[in-house]
C-alpha atoms as a PDB file:
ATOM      1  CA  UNK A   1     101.213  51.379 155.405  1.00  0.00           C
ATOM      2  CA  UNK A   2      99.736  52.360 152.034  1.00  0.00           C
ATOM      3  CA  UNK A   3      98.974  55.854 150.312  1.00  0.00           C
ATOM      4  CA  UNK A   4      95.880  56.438 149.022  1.00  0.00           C
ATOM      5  CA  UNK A   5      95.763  58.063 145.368  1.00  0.00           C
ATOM      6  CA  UNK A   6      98.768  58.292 142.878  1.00  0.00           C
ATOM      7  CA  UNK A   7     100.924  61.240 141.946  1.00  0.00           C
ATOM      8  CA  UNK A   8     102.978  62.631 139.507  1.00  0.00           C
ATOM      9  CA  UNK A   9     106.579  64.578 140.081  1.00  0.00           C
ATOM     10  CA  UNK A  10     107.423  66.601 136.659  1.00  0.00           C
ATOM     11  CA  UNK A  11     110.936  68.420 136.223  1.00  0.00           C
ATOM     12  CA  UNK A  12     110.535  71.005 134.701  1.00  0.00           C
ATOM     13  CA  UNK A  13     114.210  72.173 134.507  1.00  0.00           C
ATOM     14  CA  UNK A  14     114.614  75.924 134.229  1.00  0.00           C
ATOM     15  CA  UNK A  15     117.463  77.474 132.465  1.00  0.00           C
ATOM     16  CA  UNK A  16     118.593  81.009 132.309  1.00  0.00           C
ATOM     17  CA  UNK A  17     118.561  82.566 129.015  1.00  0.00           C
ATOM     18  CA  UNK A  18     121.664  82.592 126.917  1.00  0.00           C
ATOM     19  CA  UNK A  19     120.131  84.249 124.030  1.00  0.00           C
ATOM     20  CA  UNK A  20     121.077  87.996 122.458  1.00  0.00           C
ATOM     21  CA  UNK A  21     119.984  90.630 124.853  1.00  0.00           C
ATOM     22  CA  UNK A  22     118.098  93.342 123.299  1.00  0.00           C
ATOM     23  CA  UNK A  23     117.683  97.021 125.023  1.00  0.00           C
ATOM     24  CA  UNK A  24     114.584  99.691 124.313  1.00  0.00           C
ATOM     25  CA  UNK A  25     114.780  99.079 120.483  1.00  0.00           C
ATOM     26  CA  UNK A  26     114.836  95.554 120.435  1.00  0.00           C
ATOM     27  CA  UNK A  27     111.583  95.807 122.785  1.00  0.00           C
ATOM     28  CA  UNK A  28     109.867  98.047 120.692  1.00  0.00           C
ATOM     29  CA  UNK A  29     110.343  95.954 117.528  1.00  0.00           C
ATOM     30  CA  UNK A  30     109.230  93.147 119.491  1.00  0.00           C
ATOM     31  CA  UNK A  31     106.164  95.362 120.509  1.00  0.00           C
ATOM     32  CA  UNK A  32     105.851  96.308 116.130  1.00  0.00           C
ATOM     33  CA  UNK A  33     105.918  92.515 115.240  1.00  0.00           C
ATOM     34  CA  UNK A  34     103.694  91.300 117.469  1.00  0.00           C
ATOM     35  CA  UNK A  35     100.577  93.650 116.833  1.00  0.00           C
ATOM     36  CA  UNK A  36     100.860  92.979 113.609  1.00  0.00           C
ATOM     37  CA  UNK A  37     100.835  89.711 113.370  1.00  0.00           C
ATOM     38  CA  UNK A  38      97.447  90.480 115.787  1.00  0.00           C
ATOM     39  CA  UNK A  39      96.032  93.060 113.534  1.00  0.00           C
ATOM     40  CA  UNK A  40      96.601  90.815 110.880  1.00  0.00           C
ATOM     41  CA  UNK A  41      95.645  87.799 112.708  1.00  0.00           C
ATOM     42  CA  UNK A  42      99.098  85.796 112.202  1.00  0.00           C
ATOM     43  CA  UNK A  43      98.863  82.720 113.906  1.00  0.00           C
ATOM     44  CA  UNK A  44      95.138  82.764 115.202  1.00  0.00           C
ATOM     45  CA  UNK A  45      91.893  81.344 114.228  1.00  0.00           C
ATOM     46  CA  UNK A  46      90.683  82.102 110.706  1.00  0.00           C
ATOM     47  CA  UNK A  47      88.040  84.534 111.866  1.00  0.00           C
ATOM     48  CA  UNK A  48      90.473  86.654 112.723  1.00  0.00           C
ATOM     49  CA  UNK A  49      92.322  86.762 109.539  1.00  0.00           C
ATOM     50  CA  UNK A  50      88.796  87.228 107.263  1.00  0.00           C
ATOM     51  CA  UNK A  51      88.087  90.900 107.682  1.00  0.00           C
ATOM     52  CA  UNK A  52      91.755  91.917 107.349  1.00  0.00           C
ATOM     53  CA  UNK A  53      92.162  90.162 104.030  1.00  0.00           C
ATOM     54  CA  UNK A  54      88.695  90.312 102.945  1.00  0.00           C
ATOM     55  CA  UNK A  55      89.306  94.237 102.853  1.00  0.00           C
ATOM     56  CA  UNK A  56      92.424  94.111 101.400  1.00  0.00           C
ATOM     57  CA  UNK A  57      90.653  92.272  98.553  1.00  0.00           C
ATOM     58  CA  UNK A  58      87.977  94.841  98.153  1.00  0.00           C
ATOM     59  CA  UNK A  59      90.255  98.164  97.628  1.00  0.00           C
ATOM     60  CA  UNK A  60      91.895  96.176  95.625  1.00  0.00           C
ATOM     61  CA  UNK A  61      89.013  95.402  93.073  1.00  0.00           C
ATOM     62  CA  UNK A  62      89.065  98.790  91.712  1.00  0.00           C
ATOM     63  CA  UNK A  63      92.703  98.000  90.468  1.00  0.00           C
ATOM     64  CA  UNK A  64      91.421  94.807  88.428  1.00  0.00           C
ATOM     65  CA  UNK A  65      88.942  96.070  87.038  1.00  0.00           C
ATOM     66  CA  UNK A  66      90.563  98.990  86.029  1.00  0.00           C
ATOM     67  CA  UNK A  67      93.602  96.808  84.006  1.00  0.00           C
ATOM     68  CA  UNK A  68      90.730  94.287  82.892  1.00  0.00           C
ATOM     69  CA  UNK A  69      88.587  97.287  81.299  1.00  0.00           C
ATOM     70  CA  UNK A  70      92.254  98.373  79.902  1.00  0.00           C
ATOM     71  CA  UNK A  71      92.858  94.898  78.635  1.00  0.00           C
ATOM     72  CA  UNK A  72      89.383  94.273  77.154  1.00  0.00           C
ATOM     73  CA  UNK A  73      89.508  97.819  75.203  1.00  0.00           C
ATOM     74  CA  UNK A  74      93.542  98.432  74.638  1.00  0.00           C
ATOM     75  CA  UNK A  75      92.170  97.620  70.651  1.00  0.00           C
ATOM     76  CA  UNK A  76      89.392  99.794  70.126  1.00  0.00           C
ATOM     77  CA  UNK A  77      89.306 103.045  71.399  1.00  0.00           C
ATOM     78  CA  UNK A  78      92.507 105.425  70.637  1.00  0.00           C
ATOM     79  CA  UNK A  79      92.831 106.907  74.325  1.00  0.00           C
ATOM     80  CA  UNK A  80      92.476 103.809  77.116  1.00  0.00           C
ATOM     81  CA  UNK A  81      89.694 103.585  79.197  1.00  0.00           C
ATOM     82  CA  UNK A  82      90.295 104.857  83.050  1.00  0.00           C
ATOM     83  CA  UNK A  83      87.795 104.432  85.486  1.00  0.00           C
ATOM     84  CA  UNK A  84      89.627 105.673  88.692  1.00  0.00           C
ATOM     85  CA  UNK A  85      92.941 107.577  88.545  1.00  0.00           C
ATOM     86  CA  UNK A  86      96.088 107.468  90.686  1.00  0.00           C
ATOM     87  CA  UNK A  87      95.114 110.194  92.706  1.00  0.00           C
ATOM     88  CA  UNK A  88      91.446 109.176  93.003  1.00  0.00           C
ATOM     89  CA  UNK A  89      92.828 105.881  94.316  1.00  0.00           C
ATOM     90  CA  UNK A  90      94.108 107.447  97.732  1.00  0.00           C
ATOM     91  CA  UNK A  91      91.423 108.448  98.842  1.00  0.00           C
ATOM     92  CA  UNK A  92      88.872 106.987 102.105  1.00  0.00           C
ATOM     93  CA  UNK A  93      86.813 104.742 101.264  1.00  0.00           C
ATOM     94  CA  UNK A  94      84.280 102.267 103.444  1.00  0.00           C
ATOM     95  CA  UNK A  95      86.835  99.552 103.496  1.00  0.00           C
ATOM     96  CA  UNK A  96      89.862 101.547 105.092  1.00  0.00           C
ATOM     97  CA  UNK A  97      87.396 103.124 107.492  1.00  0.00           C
ATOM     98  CA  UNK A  98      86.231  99.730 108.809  1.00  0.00           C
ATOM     99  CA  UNK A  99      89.901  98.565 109.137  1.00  0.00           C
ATOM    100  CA  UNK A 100      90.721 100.911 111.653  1.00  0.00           C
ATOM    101  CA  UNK A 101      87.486 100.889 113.148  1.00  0.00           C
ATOM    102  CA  UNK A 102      88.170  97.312 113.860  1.00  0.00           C
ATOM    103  CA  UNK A 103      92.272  96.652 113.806  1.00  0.00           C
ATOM    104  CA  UNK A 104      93.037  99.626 116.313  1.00  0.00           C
ATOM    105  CA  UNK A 105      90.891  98.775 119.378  1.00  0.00           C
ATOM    106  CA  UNK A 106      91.843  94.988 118.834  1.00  0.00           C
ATOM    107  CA  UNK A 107      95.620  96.143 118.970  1.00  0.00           C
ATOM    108  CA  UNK A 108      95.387  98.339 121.579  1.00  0.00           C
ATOM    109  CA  UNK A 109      92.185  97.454 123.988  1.00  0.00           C
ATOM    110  CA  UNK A 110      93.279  93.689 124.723  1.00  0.00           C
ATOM    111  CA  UNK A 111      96.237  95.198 126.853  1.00  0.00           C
ATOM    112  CA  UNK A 112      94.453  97.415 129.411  1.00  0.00           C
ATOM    113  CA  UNK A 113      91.705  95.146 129.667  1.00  0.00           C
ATOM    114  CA  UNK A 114      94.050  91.777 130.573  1.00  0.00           C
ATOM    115  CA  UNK A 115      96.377  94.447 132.702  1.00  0.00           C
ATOM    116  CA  UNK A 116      99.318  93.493 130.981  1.00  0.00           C
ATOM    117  CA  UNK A 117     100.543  97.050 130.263  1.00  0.00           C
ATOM    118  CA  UNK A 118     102.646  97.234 133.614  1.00  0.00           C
ATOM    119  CA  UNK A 119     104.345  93.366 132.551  1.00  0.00           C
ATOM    120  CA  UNK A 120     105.491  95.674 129.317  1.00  0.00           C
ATOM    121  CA  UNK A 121     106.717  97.909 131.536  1.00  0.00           C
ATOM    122  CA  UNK A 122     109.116  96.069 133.773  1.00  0.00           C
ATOM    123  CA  UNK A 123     111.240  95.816 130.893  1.00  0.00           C
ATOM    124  CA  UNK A 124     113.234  98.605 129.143  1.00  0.00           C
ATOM    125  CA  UNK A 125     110.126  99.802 127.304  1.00  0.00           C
ATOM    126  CA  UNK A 126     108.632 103.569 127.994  1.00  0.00           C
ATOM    127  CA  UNK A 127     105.476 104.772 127.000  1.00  0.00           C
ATOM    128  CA  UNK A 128     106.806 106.912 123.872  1.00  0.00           C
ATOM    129  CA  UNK A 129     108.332 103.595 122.655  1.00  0.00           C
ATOM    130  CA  UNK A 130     104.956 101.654 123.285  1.00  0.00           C
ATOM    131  CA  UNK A 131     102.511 104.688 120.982  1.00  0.00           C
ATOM    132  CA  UNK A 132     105.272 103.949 117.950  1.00  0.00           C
ATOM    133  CA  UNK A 133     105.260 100.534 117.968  1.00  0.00           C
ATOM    134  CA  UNK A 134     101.369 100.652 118.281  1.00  0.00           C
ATOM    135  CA  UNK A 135     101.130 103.640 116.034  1.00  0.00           C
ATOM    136  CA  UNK A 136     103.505 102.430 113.504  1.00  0.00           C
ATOM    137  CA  UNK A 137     102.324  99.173 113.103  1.00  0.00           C
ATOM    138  CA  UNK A 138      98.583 100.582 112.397  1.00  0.00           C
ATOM    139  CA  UNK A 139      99.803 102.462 110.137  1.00  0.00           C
ATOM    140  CA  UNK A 140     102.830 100.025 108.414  1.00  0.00           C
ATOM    141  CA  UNK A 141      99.537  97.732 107.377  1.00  0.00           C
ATOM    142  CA  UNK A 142      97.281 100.927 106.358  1.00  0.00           C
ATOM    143  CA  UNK A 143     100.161 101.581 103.387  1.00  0.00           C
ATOM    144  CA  UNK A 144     100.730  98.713 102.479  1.00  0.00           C
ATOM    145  CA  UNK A 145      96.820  98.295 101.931  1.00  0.00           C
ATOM    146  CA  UNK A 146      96.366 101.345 100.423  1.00  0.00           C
ATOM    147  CA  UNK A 147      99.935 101.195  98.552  1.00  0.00           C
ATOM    148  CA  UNK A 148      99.196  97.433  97.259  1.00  0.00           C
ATOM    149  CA  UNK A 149      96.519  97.796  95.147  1.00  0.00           C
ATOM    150  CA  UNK A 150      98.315 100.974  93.314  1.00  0.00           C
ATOM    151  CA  UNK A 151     101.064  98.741  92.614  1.00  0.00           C
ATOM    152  CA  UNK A 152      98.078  96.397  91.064  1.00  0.00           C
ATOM    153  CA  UNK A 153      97.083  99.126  89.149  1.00  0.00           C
ATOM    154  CA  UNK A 154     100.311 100.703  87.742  1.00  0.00           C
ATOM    155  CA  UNK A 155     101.738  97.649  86.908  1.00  0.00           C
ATOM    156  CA  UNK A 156      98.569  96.493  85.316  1.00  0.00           C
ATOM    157  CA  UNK A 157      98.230  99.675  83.210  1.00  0.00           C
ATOM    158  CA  UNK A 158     102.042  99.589  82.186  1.00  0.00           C
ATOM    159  CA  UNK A 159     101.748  95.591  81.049  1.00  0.00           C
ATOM    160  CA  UNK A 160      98.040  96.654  78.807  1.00  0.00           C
ATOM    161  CA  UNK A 161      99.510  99.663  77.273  1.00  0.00           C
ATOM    162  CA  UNK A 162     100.938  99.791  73.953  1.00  0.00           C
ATOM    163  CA  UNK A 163     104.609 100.446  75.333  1.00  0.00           C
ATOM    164  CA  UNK A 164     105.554  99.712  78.745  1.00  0.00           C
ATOM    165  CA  UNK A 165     108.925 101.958  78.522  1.00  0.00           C
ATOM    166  CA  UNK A 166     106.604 104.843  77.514  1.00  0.00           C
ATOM    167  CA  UNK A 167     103.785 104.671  80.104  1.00  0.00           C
ATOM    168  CA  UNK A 168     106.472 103.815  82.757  1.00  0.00           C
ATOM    169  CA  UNK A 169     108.616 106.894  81.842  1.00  0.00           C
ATOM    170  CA  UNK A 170     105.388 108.954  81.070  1.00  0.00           C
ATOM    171  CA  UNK A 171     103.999 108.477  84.607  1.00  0.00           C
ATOM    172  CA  UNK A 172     107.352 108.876  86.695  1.00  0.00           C
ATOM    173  CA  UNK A 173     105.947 111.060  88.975  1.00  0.00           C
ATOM    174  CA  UNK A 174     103.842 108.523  89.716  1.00  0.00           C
ATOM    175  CA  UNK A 175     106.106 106.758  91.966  1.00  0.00           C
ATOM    176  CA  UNK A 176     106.391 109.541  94.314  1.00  0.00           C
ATOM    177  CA  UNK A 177     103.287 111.478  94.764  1.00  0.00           C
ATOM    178  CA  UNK A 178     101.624 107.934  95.254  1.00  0.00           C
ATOM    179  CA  UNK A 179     103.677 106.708  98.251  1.00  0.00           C
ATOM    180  CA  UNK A 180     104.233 110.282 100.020  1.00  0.00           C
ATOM    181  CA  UNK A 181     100.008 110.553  99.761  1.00  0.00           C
ATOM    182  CA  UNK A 182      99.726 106.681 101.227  1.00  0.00           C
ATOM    183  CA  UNK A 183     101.738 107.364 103.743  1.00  0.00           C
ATOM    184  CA  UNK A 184     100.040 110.861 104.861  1.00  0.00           C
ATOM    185  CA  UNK A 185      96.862 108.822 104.934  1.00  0.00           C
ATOM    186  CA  UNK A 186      98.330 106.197 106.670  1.00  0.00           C
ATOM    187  CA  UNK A 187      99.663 107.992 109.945  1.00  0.00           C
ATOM    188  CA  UNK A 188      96.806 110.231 110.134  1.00  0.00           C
ATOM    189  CA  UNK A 189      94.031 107.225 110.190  1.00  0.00           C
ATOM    190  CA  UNK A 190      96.783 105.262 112.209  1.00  0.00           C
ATOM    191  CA  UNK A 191      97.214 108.170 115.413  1.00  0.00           C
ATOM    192  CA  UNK A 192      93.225 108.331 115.377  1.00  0.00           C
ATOM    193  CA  UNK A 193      92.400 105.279 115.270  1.00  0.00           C
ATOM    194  CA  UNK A 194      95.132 104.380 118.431  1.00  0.00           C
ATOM    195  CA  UNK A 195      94.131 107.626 119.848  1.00  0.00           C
ATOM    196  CA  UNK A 196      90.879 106.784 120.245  1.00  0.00           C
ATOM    197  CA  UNK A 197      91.126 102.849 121.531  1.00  0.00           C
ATOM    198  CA  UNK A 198      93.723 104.070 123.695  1.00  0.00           C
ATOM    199  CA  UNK A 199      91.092 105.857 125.845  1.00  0.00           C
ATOM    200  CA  UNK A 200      88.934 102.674 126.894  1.00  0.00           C
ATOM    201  CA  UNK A 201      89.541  98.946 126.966  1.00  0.00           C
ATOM    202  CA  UNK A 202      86.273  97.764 125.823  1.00  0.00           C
ATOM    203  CA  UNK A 203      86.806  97.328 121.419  1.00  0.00           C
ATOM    204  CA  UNK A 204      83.521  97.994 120.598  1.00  0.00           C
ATOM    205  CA  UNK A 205      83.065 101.098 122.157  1.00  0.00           C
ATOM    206  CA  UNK A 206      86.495 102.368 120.597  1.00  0.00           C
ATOM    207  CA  UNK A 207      85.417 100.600 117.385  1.00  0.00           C
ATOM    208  CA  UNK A 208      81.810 102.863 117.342  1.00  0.00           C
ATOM    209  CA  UNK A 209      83.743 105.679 118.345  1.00  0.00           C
ATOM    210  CA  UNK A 210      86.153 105.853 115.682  1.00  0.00           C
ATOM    211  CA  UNK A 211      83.036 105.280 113.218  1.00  0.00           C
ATOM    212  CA  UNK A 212      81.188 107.937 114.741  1.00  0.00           C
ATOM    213  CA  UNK A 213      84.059 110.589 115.057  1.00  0.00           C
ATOM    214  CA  UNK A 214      84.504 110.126 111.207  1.00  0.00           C
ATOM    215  CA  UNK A 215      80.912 110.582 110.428  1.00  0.00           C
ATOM    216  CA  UNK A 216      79.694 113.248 112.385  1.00  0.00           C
ATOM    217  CA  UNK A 217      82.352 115.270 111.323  1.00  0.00           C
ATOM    218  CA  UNK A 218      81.748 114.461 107.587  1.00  0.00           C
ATOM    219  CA  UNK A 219      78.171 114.834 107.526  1.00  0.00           C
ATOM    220  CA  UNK A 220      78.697 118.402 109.945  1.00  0.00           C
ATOM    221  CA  UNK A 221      80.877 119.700 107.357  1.00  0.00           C
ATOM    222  CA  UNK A 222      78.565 118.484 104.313  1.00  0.00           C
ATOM    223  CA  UNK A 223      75.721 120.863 105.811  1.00  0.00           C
ATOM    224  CA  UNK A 224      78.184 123.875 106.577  1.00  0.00           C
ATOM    225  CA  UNK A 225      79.766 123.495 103.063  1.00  0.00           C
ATOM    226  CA  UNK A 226      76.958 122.450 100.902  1.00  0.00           C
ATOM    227  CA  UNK A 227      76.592 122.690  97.672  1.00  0.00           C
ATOM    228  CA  UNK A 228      79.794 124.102  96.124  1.00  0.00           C
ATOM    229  CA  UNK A 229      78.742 127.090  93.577  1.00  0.00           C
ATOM    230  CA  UNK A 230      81.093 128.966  91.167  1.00  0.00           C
ATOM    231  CA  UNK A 231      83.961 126.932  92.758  1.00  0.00           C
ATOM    232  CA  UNK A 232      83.505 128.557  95.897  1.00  0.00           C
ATOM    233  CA  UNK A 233      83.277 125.989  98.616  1.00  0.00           C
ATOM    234  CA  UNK A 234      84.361 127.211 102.906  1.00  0.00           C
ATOM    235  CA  UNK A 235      86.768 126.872 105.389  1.00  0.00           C
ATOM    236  CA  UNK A 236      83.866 124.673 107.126  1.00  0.00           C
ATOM    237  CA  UNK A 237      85.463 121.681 105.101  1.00  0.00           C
ATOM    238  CA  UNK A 238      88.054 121.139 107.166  1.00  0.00           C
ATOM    239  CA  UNK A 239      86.253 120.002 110.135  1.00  0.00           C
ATOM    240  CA  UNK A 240      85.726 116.668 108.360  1.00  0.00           C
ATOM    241  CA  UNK A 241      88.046 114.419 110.316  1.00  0.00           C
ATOM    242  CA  UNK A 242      87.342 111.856 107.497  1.00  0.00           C
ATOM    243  CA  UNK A 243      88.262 113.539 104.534  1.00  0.00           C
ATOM    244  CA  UNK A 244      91.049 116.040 105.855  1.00  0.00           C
ATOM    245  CA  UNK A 245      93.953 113.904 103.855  1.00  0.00           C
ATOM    246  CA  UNK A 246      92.377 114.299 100.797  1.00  0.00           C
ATOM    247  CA  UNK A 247      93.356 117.662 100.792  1.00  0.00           C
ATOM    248  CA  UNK A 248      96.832 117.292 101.189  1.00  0.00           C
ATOM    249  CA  UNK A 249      96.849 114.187  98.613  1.00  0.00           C
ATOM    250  CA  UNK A 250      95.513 117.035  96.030  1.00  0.00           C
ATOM    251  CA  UNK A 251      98.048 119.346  97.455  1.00  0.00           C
ATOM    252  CA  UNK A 252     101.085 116.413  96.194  1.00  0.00           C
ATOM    253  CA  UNK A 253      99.122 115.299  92.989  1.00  0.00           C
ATOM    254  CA  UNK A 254      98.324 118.550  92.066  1.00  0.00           C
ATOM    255  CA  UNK A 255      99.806 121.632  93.315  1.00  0.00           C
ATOM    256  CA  UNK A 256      96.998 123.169  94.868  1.00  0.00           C
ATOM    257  CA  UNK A 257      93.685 122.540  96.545  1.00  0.00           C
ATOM    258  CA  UNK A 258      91.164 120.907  93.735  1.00  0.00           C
ATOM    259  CA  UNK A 259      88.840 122.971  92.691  1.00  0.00           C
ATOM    260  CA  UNK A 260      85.967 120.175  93.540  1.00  0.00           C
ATOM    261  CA  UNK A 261      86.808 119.741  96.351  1.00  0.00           C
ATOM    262  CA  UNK A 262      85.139 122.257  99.920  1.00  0.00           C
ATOM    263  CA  UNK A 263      88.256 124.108 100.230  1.00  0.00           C
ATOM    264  CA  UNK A 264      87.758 125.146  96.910  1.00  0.00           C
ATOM    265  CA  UNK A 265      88.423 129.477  96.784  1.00  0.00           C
ATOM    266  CA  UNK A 266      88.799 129.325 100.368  1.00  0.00           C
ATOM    267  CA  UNK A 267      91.890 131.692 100.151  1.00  0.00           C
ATOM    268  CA  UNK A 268      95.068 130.098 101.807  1.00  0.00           C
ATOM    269  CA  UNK A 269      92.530 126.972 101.477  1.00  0.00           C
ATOM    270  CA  UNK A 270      96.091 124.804 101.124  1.00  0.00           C
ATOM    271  CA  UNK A 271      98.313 125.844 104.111  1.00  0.00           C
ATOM    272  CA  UNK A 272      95.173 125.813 106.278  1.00  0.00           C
ATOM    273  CA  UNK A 273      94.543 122.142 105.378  1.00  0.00           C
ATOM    274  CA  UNK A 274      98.198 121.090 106.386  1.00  0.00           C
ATOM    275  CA  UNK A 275      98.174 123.435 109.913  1.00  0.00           C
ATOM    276  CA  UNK A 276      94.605 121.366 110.616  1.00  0.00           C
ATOM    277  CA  UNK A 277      95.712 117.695 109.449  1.00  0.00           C
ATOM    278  CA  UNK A 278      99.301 118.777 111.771  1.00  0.00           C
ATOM    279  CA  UNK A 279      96.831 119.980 115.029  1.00  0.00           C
ATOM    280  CA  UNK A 280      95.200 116.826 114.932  1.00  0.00           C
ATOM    281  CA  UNK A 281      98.045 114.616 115.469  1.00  0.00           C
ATOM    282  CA  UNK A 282      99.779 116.520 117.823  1.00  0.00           C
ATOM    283  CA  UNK A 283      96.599 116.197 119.819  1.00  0.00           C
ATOM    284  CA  UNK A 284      96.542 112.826 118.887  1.00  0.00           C
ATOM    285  CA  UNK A 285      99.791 112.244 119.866  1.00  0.00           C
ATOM    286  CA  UNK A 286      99.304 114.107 122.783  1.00  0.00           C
ATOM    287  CA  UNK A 287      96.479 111.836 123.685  1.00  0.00           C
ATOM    288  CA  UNK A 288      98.483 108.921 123.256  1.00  0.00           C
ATOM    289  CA  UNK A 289     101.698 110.022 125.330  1.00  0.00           C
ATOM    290  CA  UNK A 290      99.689 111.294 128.513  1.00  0.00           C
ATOM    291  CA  UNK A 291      97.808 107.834 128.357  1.00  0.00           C
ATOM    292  CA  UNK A 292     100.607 106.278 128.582  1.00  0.00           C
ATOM    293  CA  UNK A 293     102.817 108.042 130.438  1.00  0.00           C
ATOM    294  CA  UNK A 294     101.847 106.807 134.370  1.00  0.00           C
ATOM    295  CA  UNK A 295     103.194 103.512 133.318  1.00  0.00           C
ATOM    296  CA  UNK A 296     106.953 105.154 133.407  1.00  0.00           C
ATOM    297  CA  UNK A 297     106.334 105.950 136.914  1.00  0.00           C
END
């Protein structure tokens, strides 16, 4: 008697792992890493790697051509030549806004929509660990975008200046107003930017969302403020989700709310500024934890 047809037997021999056993913290590292490596696109196709990098390279072009303008002039004018300052430098611009509009629903969306969240969960992971591992890598990769190209630019200025002892000890300060105002940019655009993918599983809806939250609230509080006259601006200025940090980043550069800026002669202008940019992520936060939270059940 004959079989018809022709198979295959495969062993696949199974082993139980023998490896180091990690508990919650391990997990959440794990967790860190790996959404990294996908904001970033680590070990995918090189589409996903372009916009990540080809941001990076834009804030940084500022930097360059800041040094090169340094360079090119260091010889013929007595004070150098400074296009944008260390404190102008934090600041939002297009390219930051686009990063989150585009990292945050890819890190977060992808896991509700495939249903993987309650795999996560089998294993000693909670939701509070999950929103810092999400949050924190969002916002590990916002300062180090945002911190980079400073580096680029101090170091550039220090190497193109006539003494680098005496611009580096002339500009000490430097080295801590600049991080602390990174990294208050960085959580703030990180906690929205989760916040807001966290709440559907579709990216381009969360992507257009976090676009549109930013810019209605900055064009709103253009109209309210207007045009600022005697240095008087209004409290209306703090309704612009966008632009909020850039109050505090005056606040550690300067002292005090800049007198440009909408806030300016709004009395307690300052402390109001920090109680808004806290509010808003606690309620971010908040958003994040109670979206997360059924998976501990």
């Amino acid at each position: 008697m004959s079989v018809g047809g022709a198979g295959a037997v495969y062993d696949r021999g199974y082993r139980p792992y023998d490896g180091p056993r990690g508990l919650r913290g391990a997990a959440t590292y794990a967790l860190y890493k790996a959404s990294i490596r996908r904001a970033l696109g680590i070990r995918r196709s090189w589409r996903q790697k372009f916009a990540p990098f080809l941001l990076l390279g834009i804030v940084t072009v500022p930097a360059i051509v800041n040094v090169g303008i340094g360079y090119v002039t260091r010889d013929r004018v007595v004070d150098a030549v400074e296009i944008i300052t260390y404190r102008e430098y934090v600041g939002v611009s297009s390219a930051l806004l686009l990063f989150v509009a585009l990292v945050a629903p890819d890190v977060m969306c992808p896991d509700r929509r495939q249903r993987v969240l309650p795999l996560m969960f089998a294993r000693p992971l909670t939701g509070i660990d999950y929103v810092v591992s999400k949050v924190g890598a969002i916002a590990s990769i916002l300062f180090a975008f945002s911190f980079l190209p400073q580096v680029v630019l101090f170091v550039g200025n220090m190497l193109v200046s006539d003494s680098a002892a005496h611009y580096f000890s002339g500009h000490m300060d430097v080295l801590w107003k600049v991080p602390v105002s990174v990294g208050l940019l960085a959580i703030y655009y990180a906690v929205i930017g989760v916040a807001i993918a966290s709440l559907t599983d579709r990216r381009i809806v969360a992507g257009a969302a976090v676009i549109g939250l930013f810019l209605i609230t900055s064009i709103s509080s253009s109209i309210i403020v207007g045009d600022i006259v005697n240095g008087q601006g209004s409290i209306g200025g703090l309704i612009n989700v966008l632009g909020l940090p850039l109050f505090l980043r005056d606040l550690v550069f300067l002292g005090h709310v800049n007198p440009d800026s909408p806030l300016a002669g709004v009395d307690h202008g300052g402390p109001f500024a920090i109680a808004t940019y806290v509010a808003i992520l606690l309620l971010g936060a908040g958003v994040l934890l109670r979206r997360y939270r059924w998976v501990e059940r």
